[in-house]
PDB file of N, CA and C in Angstrom:
ATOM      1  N   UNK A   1      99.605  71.716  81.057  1.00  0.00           N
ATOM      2  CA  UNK A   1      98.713  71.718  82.187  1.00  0.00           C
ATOM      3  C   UNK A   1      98.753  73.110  82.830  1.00  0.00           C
ATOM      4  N   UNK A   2      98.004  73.803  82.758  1.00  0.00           N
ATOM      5  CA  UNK A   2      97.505  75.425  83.650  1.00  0.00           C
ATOM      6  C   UNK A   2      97.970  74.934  84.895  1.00  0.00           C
ATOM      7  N   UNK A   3      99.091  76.170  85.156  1.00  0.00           N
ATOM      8  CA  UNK A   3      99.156  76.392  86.838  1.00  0.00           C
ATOM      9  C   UNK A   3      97.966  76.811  87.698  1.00  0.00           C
ATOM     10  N   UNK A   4      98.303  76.381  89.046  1.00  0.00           N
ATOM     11  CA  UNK A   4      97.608  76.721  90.244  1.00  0.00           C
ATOM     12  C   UNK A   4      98.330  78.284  90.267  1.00  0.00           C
ATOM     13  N   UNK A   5      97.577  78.910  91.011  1.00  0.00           N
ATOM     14  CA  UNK A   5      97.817  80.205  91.648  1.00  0.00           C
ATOM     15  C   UNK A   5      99.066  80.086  92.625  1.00  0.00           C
ATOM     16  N   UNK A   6      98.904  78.568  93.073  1.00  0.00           N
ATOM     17  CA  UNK A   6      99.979  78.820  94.524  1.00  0.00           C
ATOM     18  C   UNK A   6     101.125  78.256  93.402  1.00  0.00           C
ATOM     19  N   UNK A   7     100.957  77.801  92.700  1.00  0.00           N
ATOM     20  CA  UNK A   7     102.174  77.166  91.983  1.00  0.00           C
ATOM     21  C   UNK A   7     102.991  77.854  91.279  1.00  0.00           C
ATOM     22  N   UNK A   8     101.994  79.172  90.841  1.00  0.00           N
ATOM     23  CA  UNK A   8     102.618  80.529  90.102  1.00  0.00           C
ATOM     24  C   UNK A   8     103.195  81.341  91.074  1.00  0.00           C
ATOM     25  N   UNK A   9     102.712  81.561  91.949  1.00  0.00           N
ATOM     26  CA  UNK A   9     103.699  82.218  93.351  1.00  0.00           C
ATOM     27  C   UNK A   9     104.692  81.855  93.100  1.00  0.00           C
ATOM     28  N   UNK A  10     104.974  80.275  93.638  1.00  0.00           N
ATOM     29  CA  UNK A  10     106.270  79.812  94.075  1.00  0.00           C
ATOM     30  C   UNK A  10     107.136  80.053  92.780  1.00  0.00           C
ATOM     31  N   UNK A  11     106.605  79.628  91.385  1.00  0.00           N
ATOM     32  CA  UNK A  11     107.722  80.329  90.573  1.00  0.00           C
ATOM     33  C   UNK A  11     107.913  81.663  90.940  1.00  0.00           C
ATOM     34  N   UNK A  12     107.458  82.342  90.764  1.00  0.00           N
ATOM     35  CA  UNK A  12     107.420  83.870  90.854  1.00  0.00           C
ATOM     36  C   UNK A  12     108.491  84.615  92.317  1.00  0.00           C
ATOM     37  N   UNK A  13     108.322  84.251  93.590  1.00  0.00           N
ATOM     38  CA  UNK A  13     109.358  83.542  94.424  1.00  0.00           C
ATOM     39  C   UNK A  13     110.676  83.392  94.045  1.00  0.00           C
ATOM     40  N   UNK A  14     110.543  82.175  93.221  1.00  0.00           N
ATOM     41  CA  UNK A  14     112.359  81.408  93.048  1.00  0.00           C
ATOM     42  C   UNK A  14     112.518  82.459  91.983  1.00  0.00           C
ATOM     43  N   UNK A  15     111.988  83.031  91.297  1.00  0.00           N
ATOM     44  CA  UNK A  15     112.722  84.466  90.024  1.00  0.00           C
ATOM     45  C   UNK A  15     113.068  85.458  91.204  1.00  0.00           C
ATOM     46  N   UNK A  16     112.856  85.519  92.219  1.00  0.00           N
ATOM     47  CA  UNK A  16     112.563  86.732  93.076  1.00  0.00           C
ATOM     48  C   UNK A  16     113.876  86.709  93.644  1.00  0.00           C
ATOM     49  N   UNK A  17     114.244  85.433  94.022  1.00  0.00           N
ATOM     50  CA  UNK A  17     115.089  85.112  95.030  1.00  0.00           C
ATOM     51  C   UNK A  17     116.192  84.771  93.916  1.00  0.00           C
ATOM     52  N   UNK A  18     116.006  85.105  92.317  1.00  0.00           N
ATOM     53  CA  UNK A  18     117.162  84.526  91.614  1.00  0.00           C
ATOM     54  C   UNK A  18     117.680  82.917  91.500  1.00  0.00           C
ATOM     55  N   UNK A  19     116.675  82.156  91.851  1.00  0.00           N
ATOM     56  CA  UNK A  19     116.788  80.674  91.491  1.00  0.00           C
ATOM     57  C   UNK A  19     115.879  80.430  90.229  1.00  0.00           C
ATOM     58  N   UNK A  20     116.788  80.509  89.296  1.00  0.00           N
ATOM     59  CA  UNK A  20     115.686  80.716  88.121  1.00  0.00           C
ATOM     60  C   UNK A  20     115.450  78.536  87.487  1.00  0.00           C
ATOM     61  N   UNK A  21     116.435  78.127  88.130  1.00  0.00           N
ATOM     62  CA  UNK A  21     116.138  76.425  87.624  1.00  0.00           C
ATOM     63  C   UNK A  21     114.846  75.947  88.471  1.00  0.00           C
ATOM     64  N   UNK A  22     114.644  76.597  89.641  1.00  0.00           N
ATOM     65  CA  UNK A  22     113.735  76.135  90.242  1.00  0.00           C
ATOM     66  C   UNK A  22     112.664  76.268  89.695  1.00  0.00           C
ATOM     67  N   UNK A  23     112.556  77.772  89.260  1.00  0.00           N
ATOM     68  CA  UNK A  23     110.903  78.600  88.883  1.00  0.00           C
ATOM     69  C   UNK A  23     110.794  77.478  87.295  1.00  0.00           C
ATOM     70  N   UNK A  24     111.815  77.493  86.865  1.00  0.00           N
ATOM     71  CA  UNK A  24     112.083  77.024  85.319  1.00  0.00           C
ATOM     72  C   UNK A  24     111.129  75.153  85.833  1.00  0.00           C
ATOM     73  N   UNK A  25     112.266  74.411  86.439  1.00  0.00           N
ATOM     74  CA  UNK A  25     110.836  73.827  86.672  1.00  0.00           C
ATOM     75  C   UNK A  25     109.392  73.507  87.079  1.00  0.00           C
ATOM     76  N   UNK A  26     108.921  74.650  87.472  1.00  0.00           N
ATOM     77  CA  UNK A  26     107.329  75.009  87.871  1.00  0.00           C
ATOM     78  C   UNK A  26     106.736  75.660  86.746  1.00  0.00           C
ATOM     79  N   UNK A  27     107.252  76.393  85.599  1.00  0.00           N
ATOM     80  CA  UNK A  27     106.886  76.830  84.548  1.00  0.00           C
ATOM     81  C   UNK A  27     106.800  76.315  83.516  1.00  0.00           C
ATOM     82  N   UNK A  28     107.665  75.399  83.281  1.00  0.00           N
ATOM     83  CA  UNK A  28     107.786  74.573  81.710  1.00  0.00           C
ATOM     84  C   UNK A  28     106.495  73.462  82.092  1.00  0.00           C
ATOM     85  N   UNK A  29     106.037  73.713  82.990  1.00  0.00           N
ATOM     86  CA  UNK A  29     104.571  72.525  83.234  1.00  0.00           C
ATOM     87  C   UNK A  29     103.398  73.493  82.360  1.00  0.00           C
ATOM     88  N   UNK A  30     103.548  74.697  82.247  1.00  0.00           N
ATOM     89  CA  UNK A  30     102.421  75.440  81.713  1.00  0.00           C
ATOM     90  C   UNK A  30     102.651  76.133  79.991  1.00  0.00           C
ATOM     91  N   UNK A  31     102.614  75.571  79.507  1.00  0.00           N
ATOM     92  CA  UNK A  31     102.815  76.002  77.975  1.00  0.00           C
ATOM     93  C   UNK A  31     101.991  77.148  77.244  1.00  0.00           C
ATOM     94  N   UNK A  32     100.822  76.988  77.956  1.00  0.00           N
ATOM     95  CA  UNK A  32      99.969  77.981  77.246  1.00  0.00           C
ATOM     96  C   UNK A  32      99.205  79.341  78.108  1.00  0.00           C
ATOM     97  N   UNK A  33      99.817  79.094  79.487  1.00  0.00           N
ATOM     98  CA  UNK A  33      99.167  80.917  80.103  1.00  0.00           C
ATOM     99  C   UNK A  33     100.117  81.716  79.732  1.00  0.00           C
ATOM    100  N   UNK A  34      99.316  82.851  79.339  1.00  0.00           N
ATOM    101  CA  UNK A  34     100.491  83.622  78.477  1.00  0.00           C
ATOM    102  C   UNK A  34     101.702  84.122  80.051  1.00  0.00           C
ATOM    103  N   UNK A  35     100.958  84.485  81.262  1.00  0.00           N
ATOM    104  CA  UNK A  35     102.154  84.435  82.490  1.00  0.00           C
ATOM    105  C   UNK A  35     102.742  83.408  82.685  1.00  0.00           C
ATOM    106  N   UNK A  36     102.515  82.070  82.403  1.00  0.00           N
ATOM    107  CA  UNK A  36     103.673  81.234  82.468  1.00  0.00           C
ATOM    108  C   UNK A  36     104.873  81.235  81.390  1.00  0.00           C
ATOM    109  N   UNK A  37     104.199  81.917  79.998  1.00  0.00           N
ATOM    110  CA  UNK A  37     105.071  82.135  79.578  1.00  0.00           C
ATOM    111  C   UNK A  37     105.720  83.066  79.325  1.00  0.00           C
ATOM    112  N   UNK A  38     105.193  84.104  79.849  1.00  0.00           N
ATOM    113  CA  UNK A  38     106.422  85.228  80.334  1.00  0.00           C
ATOM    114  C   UNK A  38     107.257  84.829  81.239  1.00  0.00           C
ATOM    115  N   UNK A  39     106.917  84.360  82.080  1.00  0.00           N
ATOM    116  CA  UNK A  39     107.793  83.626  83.327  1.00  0.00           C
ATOM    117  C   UNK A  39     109.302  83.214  82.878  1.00  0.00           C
ATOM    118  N   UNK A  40     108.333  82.115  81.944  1.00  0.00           N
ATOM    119  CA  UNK A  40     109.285  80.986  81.295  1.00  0.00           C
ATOM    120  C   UNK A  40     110.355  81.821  80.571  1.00  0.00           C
ATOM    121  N   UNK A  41     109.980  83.007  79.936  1.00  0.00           N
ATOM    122  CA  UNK A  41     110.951  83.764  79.111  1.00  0.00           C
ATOM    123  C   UNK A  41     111.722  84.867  80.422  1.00  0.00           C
ATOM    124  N   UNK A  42     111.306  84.987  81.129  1.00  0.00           N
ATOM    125  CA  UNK A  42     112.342  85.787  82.422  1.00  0.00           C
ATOM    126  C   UNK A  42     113.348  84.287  83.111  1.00  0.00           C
ATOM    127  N   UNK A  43     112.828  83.934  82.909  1.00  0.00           N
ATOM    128  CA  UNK A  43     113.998  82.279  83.462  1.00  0.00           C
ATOM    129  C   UNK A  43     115.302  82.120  82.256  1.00  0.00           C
ATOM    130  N   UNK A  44     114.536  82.054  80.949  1.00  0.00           N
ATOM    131  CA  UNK A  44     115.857  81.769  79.581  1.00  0.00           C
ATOM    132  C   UNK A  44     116.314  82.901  79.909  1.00  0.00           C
ATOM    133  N   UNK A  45     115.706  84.038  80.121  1.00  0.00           N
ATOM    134  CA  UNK A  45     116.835  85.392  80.113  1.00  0.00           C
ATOM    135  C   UNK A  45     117.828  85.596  81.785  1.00  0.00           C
ATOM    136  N   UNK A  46     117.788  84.925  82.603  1.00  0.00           N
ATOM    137  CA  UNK A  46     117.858  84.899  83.998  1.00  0.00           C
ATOM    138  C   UNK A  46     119.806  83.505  83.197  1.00  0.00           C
ATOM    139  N   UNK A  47     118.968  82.372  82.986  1.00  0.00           N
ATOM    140  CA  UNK A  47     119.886  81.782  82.010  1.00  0.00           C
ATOM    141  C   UNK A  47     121.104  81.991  81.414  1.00  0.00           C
ATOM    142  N   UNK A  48     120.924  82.989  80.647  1.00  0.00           N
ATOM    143  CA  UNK A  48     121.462  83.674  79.291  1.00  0.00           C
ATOM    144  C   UNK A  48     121.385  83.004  78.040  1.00  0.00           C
ATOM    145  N   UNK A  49     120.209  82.379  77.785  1.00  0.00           N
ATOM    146  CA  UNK A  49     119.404  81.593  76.927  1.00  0.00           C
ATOM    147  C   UNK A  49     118.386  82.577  76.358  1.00  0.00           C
ATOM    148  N   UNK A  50     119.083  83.525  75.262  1.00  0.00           N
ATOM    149  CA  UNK A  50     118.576  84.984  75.034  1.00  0.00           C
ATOM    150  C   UNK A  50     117.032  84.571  73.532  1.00  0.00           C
ATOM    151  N   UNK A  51     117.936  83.462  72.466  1.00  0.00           N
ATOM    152  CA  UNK A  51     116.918  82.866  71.961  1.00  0.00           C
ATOM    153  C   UNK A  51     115.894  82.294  72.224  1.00  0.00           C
ATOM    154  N   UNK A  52     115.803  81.210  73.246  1.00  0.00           N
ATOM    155  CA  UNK A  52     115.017  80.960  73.862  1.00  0.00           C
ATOM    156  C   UNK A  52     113.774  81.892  74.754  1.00  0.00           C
ATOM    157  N   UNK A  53     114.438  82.560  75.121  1.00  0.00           N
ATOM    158  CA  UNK A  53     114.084  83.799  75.809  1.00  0.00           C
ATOM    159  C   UNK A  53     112.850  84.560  74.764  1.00  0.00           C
ATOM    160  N   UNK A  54     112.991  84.749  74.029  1.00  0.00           N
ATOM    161  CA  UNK A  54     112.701  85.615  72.579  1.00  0.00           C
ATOM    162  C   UNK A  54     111.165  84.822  72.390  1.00  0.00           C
ATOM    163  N   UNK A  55     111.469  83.451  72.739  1.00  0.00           N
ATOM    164  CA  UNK A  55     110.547  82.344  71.827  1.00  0.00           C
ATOM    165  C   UNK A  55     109.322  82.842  72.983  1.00  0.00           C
ATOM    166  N   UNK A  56     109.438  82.455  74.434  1.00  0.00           N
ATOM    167  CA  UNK A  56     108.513  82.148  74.962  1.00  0.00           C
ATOM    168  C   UNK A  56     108.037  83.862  75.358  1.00  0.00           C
ATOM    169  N   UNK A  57     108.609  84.802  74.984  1.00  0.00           N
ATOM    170  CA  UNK A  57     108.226  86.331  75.344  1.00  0.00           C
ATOM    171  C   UNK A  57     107.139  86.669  73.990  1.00  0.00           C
ATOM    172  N   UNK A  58     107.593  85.831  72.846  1.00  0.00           N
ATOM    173  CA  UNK A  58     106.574  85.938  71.953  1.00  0.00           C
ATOM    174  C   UNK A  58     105.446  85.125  71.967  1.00  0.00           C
ATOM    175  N   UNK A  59     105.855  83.968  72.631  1.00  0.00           N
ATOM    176  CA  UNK A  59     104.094  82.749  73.142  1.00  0.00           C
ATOM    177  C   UNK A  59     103.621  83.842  74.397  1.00  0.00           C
ATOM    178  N   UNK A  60     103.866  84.646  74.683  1.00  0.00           N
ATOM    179  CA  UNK A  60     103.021  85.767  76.083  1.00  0.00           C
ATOM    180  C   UNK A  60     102.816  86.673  75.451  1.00  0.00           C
ATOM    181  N   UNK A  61     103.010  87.022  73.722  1.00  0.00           N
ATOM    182  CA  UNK A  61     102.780  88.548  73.242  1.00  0.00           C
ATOM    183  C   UNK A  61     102.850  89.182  74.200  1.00  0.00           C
ATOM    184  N   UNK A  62     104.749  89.728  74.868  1.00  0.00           N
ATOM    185  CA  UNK A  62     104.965  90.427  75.560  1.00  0.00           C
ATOM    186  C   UNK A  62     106.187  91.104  74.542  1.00  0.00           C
ATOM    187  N   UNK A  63     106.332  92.304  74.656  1.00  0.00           N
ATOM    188  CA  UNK A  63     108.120  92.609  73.919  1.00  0.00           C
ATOM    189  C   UNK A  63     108.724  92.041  74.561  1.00  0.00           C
ATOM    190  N   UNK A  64     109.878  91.746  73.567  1.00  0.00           N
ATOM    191  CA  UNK A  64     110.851  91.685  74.718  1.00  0.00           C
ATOM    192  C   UNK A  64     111.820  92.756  75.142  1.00  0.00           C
ATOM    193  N   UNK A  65     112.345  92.603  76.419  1.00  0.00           N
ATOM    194  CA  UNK A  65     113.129  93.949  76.527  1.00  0.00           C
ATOM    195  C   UNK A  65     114.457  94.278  75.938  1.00  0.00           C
ATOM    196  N   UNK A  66     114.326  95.515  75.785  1.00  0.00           N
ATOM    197  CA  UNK A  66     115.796  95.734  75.318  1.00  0.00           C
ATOM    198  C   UNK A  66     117.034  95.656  76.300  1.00  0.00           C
ATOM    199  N   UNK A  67     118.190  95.191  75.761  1.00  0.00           N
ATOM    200  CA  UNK A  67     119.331  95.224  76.196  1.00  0.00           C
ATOM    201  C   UNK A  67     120.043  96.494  77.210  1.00  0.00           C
ATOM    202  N   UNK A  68     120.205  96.170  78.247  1.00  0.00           N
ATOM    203  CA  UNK A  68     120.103  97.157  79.825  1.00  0.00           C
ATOM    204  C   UNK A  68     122.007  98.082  79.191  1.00  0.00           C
ATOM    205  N   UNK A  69     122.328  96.787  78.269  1.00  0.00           N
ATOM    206  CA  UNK A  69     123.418  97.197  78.115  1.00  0.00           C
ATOM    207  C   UNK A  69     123.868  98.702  76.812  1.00  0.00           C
ATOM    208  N   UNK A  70     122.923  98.696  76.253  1.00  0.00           N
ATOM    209  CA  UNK A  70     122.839  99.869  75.195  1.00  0.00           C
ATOM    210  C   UNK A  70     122.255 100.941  75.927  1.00  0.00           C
ATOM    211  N   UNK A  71     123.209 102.097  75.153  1.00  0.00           N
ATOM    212  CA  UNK A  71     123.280 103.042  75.947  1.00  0.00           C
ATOM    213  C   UNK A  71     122.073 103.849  75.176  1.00  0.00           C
ATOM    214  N   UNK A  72     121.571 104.756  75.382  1.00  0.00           N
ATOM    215  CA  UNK A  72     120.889 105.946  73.997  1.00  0.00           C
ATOM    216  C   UNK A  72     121.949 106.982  74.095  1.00  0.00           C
ATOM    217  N   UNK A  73     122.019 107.716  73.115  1.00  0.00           N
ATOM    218  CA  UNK A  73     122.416 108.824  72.437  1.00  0.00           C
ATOM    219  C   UNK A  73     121.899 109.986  72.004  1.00  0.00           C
TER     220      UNK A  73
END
């Protein structure tokens, strides 16, 4: 079911504020906007549900990001 605008806020909000179970349930209602499912993939990664993460960053044909933790050289 496509989110409302106000419904995408309020996820967008609870990621903001770092309540990612909250946004997680306002997002897993939307399977197919590709921003819900970026969302949905900033929540598994918020998680540390990095596979998961992977899945729904590729249902948003978004990259996903690289690891904050690798350094370059």
């Amino acid at each position: 079911m496509p989110l409302g605008s106000g419904q995408m806020q309020a996820a967008l909000a609870h990621l903001e504020a770092g309540e990612w179970q909250a946004a997680h349930e306002i997002v897993q209602r939307d399977e197919d906007s590709p921003l819900a499912c970026w969302a949905h993939g900033i929540v598994h990664i918020m998680e540390g549900d990095l596979p998961n993460a992977r899945y729904w960053y590729a249902r948003a044909k978004r990259p996903f990001p690289r690891s904050r933790s690798r350094r370059r050289r």
